[in-house]
PDB file of N, CA and C in Angstrom:
ATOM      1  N   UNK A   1     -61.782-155.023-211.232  1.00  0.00           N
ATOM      2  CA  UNK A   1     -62.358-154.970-209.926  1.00  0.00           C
ATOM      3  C   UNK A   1     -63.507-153.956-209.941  1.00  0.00           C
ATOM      4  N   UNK A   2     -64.796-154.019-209.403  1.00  0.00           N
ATOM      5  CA  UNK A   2     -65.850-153.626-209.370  1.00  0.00           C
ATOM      6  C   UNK A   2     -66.349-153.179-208.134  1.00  0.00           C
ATOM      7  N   UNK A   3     -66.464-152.046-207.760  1.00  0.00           N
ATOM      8  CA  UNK A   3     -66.880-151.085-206.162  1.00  0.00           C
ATOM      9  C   UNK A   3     -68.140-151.578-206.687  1.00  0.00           C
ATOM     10  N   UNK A   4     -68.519-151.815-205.233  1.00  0.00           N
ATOM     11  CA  UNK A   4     -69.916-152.117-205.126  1.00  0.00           C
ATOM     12  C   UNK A   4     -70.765-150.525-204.967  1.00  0.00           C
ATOM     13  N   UNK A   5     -72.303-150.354-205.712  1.00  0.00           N
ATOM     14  CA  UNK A   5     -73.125-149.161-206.009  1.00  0.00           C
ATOM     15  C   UNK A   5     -73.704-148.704-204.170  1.00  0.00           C
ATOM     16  N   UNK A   6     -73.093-147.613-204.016  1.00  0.00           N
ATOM     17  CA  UNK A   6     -73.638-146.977-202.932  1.00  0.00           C
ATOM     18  C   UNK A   6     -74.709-146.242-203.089  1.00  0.00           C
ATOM     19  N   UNK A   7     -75.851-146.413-202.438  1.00  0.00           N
ATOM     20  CA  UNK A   7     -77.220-145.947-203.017  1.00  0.00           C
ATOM     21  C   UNK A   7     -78.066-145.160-201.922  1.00  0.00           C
ATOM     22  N   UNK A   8     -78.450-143.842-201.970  1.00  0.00           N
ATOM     23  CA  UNK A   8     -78.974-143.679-200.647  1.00  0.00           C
ATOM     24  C   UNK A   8     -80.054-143.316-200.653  1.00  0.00           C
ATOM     25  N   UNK A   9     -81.283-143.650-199.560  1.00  0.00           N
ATOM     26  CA  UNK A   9     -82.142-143.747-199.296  1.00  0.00           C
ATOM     27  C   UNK A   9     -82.332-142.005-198.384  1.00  0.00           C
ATOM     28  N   UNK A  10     -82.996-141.205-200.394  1.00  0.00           N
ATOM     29  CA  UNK A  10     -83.578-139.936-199.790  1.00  0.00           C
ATOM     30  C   UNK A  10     -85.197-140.059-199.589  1.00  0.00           C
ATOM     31  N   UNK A  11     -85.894-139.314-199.262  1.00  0.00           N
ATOM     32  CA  UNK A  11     -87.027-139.239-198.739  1.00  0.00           C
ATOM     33  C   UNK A  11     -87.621-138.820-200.601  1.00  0.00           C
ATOM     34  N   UNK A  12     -88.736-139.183-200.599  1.00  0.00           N
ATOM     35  CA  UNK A  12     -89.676-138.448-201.861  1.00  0.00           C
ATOM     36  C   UNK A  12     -89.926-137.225-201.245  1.00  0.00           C
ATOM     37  N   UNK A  13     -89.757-136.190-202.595  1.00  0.00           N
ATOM     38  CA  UNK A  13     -90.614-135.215-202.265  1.00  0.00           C
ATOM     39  C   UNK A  13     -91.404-135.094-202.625  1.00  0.00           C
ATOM     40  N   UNK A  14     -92.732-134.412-201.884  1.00  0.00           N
ATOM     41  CA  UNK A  14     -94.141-134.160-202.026  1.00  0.00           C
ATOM     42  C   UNK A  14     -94.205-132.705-201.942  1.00  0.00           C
ATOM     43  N   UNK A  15     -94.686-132.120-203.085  1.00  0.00           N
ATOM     44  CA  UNK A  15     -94.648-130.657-203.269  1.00  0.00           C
ATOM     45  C   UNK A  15     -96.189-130.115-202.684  1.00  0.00           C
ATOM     46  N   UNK A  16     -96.467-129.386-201.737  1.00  0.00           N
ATOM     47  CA  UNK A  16     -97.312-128.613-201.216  1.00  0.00           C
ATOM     48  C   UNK A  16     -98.160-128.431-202.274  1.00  0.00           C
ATOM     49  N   UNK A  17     -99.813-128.124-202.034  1.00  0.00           N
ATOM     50  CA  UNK A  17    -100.928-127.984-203.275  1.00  0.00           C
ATOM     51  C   UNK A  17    -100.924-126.438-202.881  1.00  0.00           C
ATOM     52  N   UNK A  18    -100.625-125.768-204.355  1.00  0.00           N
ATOM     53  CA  UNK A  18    -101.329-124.794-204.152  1.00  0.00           C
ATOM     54  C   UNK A  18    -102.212-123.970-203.508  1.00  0.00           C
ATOM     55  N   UNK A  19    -103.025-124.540-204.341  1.00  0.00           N
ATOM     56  CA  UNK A  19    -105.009-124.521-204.104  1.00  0.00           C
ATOM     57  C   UNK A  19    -104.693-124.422-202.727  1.00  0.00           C
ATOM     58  N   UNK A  20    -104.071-125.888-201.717  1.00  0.00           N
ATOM     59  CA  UNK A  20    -104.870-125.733-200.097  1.00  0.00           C
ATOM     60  C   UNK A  20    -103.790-124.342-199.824  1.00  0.00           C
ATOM     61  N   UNK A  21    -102.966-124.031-199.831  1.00  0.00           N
ATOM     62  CA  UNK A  21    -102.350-123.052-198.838  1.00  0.00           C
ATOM     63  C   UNK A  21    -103.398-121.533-199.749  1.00  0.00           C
ATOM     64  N   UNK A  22    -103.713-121.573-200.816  1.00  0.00           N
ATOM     65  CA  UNK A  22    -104.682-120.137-201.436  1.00  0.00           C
ATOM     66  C   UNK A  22    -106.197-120.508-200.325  1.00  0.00           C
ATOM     67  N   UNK A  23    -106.538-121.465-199.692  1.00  0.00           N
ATOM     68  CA  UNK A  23    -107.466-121.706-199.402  1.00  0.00           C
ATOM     69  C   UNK A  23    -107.402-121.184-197.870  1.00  0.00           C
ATOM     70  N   UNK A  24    -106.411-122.191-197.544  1.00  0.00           N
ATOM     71  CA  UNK A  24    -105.832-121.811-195.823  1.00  0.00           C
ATOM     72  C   UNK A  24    -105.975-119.372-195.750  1.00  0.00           C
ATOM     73  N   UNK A  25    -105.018-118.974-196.828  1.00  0.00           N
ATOM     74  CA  UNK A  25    -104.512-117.698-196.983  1.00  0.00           C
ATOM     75  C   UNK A  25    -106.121-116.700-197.078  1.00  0.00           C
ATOM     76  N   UNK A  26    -106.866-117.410-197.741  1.00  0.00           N
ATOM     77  CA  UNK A  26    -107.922-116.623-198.446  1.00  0.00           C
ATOM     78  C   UNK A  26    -109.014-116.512-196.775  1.00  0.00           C
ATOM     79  N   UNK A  27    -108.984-117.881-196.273  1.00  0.00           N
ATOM     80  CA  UNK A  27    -109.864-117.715-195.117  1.00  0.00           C
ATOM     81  C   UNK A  27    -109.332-117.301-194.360  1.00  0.00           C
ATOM     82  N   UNK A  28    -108.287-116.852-194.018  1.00  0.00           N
ATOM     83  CA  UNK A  28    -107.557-116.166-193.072  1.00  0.00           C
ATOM     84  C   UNK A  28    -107.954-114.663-193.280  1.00  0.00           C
ATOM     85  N   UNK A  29    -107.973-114.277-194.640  1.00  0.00           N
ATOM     86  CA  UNK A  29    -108.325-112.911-194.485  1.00  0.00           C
ATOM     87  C   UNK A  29    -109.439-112.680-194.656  1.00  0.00           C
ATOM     88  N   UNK A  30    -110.349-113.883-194.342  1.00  0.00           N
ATOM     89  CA  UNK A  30    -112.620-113.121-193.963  1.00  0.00           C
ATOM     90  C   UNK A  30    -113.106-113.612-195.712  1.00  0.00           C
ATOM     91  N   UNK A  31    -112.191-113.970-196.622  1.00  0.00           N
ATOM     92  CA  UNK A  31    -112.933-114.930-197.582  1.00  0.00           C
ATOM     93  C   UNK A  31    -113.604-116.179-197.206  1.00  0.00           C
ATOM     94  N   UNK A  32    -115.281-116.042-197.610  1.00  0.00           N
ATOM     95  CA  UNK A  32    -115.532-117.106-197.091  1.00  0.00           C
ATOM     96  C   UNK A  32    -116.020-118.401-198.611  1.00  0.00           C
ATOM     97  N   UNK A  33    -116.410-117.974-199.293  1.00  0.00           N
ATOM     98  CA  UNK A  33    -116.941-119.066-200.201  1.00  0.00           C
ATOM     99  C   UNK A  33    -115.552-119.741-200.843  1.00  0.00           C
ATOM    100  N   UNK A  34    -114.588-118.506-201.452  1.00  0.00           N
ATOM    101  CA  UNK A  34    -113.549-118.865-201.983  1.00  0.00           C
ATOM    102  C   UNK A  34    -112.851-120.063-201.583  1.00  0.00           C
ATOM    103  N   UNK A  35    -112.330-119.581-200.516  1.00  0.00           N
ATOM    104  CA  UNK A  35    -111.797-121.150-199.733  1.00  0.00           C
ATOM    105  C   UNK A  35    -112.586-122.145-199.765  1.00  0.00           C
ATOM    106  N   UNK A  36    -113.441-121.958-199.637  1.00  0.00           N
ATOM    107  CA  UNK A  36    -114.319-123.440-199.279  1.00  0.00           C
ATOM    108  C   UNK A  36    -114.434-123.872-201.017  1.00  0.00           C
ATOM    109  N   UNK A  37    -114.112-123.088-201.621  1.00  0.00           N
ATOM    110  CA  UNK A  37    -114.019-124.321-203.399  1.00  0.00           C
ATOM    111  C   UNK A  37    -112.904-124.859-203.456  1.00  0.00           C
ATOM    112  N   UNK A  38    -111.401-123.703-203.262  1.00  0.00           N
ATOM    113  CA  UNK A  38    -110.434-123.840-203.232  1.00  0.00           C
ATOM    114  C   UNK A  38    -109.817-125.256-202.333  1.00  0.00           C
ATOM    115  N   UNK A  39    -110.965-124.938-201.352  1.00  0.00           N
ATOM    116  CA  UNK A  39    -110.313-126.560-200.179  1.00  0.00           C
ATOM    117  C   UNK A  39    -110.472-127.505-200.923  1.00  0.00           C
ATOM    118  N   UNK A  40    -112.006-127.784-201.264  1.00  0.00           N
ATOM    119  CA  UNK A  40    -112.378-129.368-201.813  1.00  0.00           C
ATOM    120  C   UNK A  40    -112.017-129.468-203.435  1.00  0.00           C
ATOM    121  N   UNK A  41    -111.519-128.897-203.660  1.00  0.00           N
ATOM    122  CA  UNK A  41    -110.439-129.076-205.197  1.00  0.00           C
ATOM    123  C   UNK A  41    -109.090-129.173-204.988  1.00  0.00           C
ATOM    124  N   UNK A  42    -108.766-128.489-203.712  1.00  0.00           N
ATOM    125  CA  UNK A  42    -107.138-129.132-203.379  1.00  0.00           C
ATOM    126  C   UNK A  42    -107.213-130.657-202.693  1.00  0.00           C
ATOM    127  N   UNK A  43    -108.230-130.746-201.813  1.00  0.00           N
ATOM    128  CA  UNK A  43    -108.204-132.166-201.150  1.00  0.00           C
ATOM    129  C   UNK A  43    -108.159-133.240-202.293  1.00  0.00           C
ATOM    130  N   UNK A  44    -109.099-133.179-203.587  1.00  0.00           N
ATOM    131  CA  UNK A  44    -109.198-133.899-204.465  1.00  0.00           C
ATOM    132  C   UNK A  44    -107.958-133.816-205.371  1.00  0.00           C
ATOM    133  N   UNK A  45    -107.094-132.658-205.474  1.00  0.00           N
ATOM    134  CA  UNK A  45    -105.817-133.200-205.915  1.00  0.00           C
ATOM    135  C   UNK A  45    -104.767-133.419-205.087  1.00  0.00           C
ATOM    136  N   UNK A  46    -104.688-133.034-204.087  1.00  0.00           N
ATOM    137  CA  UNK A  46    -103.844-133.941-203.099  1.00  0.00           C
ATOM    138  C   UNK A  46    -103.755-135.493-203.432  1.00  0.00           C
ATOM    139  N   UNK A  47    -105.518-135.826-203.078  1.00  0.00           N
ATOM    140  CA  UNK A  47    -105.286-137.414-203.297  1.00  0.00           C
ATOM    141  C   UNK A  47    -105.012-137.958-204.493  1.00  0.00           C
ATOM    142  N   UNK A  48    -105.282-137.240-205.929  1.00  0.00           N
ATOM    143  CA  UNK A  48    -104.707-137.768-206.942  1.00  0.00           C
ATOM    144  C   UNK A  48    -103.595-137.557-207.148  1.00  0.00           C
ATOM    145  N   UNK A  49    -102.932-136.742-206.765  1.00  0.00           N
ATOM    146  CA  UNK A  49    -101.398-136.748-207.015  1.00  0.00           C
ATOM    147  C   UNK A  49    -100.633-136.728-205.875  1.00  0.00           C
ATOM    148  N   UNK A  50    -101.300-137.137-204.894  1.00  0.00           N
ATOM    149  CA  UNK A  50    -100.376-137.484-203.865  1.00  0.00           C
ATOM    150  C   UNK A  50     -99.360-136.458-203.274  1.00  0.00           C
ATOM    151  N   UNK A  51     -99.825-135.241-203.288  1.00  0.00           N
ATOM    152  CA  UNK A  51     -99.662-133.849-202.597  1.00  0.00           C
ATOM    153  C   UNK A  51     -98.924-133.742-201.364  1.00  0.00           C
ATOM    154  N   UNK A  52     -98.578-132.996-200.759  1.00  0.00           N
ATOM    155  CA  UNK A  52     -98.924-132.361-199.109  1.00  0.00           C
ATOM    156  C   UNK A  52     -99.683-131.612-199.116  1.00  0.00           C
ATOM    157  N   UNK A  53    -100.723-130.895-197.649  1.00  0.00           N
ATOM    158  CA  UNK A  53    -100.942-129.979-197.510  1.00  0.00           C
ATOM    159  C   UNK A  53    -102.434-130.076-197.299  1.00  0.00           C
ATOM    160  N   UNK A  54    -102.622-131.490-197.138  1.00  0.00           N
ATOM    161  CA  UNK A  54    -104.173-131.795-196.458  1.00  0.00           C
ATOM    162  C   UNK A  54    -104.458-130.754-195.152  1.00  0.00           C
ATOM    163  N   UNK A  55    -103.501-130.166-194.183  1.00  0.00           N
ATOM    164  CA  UNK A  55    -103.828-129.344-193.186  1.00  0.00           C
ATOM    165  C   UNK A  55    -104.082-128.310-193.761  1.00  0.00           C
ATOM    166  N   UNK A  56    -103.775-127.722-194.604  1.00  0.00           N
ATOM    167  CA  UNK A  56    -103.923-126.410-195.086  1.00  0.00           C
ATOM    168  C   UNK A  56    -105.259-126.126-195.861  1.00  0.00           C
ATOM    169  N   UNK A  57    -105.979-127.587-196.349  1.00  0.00           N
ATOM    170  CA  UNK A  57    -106.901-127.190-196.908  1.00  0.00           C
ATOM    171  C   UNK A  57    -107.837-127.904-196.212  1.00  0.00           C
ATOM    172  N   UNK A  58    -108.082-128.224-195.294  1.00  0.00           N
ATOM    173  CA  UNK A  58    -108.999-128.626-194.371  1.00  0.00           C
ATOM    174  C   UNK A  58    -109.279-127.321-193.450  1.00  0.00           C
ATOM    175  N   UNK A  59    -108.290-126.775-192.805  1.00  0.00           N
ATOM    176  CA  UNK A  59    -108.283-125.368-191.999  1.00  0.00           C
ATOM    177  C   UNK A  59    -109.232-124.341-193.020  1.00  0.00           C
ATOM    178  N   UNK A  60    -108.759-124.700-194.013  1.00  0.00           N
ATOM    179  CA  UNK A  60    -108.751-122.991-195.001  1.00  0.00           C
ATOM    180  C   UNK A  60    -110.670-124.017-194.981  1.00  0.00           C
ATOM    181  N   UNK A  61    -110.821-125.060-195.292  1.00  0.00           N
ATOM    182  CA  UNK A  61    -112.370-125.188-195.318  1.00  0.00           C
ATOM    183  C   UNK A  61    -113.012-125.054-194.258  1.00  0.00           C
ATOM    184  N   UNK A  62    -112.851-125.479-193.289  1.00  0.00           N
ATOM    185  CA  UNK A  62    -113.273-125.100-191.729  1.00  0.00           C
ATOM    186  C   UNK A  62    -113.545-123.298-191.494  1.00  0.00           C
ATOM    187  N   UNK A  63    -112.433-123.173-191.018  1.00  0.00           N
ATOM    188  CA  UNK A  63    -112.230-121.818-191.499  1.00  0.00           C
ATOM    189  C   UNK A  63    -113.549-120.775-192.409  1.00  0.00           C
ATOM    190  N   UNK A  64    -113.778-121.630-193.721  1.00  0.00           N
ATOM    191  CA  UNK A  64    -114.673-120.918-194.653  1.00  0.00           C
ATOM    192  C   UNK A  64    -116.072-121.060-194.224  1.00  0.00           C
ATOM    193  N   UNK A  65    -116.166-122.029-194.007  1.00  0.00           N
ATOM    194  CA  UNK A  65    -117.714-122.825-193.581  1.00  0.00           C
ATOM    195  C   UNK A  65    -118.195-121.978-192.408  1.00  0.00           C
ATOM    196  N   UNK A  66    -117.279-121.655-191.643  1.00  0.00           N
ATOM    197  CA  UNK A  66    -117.382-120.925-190.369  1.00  0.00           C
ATOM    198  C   UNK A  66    -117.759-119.359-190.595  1.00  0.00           C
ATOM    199  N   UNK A  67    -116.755-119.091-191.466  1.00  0.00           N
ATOM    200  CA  UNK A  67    -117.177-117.401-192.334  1.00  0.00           C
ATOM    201  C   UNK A  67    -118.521-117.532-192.828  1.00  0.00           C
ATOM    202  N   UNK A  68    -118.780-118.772-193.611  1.00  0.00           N
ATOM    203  CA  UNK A  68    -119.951-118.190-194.107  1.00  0.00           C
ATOM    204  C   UNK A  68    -121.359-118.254-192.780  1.00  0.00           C
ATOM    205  N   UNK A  69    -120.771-119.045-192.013  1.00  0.00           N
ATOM    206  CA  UNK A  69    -122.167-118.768-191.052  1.00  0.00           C
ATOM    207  C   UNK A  69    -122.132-117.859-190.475  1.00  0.00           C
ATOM    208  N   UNK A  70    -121.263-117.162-190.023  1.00  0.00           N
ATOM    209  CA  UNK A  70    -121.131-115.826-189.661  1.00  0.00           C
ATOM    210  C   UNK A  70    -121.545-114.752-190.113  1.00  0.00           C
ATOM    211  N   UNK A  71    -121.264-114.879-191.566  1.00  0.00           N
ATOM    212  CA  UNK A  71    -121.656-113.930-192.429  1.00  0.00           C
ATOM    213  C   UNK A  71    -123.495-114.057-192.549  1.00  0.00           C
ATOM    214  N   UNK A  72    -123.876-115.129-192.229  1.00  0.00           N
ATOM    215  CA  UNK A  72    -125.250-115.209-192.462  1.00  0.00           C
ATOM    216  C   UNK A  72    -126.328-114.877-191.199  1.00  0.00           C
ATOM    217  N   UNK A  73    -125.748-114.732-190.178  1.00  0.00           N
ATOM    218  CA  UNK A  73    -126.264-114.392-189.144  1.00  0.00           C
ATOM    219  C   UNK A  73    -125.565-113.027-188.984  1.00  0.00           C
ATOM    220  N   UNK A  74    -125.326-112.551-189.482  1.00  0.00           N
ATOM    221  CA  UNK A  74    -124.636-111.170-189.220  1.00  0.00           C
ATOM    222  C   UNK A  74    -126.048-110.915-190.582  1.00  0.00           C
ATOM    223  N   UNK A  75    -126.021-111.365-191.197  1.00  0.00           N
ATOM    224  CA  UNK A  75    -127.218-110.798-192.326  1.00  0.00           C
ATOM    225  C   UNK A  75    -128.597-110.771-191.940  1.00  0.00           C
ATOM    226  N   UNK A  76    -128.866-111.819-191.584  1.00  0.00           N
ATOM    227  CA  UNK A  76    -130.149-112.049-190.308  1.00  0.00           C
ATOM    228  C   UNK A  76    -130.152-110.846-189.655  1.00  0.00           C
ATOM    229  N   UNK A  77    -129.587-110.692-188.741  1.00  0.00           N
ATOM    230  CA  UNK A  77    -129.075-109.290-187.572  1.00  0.00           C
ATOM    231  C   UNK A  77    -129.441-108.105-188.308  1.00  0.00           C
ATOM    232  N   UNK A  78    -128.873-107.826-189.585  1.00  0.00           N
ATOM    233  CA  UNK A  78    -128.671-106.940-190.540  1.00  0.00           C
ATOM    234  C   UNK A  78    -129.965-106.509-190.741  1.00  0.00           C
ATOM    235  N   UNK A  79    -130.510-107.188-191.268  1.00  0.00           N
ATOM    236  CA  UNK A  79    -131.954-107.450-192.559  1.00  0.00           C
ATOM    237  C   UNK A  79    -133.281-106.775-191.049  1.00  0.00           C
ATOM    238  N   UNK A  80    -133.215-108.098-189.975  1.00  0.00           N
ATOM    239  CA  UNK A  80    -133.555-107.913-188.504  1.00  0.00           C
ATOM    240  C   UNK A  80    -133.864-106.405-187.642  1.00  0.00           C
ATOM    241  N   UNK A  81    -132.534-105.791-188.105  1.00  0.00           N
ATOM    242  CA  UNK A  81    -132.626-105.009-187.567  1.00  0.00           C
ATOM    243  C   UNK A  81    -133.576-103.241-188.334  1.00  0.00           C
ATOM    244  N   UNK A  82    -132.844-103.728-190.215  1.00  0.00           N
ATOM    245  CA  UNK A  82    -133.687-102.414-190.878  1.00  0.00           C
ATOM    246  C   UNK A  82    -135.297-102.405-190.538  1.00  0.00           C
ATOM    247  N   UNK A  83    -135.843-103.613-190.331  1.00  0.00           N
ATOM    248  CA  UNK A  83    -137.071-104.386-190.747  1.00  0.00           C
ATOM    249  C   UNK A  83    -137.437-103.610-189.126  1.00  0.00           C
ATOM    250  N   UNK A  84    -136.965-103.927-188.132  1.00  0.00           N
ATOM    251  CA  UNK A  84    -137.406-103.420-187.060  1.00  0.00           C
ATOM    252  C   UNK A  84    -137.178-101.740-186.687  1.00  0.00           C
ATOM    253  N   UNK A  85    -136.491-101.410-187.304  1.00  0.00           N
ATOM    254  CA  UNK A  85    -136.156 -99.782-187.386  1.00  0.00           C
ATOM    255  C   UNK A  85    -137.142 -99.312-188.200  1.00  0.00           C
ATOM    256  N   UNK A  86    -137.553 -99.438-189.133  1.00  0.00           N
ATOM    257  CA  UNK A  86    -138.921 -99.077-190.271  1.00  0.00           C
ATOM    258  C   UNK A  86    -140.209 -99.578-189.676  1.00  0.00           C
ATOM    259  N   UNK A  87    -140.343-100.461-188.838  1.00  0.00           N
ATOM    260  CA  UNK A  87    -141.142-100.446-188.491  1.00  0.00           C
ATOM    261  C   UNK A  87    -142.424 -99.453-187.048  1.00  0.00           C
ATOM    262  N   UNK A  88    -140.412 -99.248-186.334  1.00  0.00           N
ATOM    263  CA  UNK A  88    -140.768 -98.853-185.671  1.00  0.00           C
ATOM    264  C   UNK A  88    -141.559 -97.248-185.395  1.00  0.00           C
TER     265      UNK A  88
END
């Protein structure tokens, strides 16, 4: 006599990318270029290996893109302001 195979239906796991949560972490603390490599090298292995953690490295690029304009108008301002102090 032969029990029939009880088989159960677990979920796959998908292990979190690195890269996006170092990306998400790095722009969180005022890194701005870092993340933004770190994002679009995790997005690209996400999709090849079928990852989690597309939020984490979309934020952490947003996030970076945003630092760096900040950072560049804060340099403007910067530069702006010696240029007008020496002159004055």
């Amino acid at each position: 006599m032969s029990y029939p195979t009880v088989t159960q239906n677990t979920p796959a796991y998908r292990k979190t990318n690195g890269l996006a949560i170092a990306s998400f972490v790095l722009a969180l603390l005022g890194f701005a270029i870092i993340p933004v490599i770190f994002g679009h090298i995790a997005l690209k292995q996400i999709r090849r290996d079928n990852d989690s953690g597309t939020g984490f490295a979309i934020v952490g690029l947003v996030l970076g893109y945003l630092e760096i304009i900040a950072y560049t108008i804060l340099l403007f301002i910067l530069v702006g302001s010696v240029i007008w102090a020496v002159n004055a």
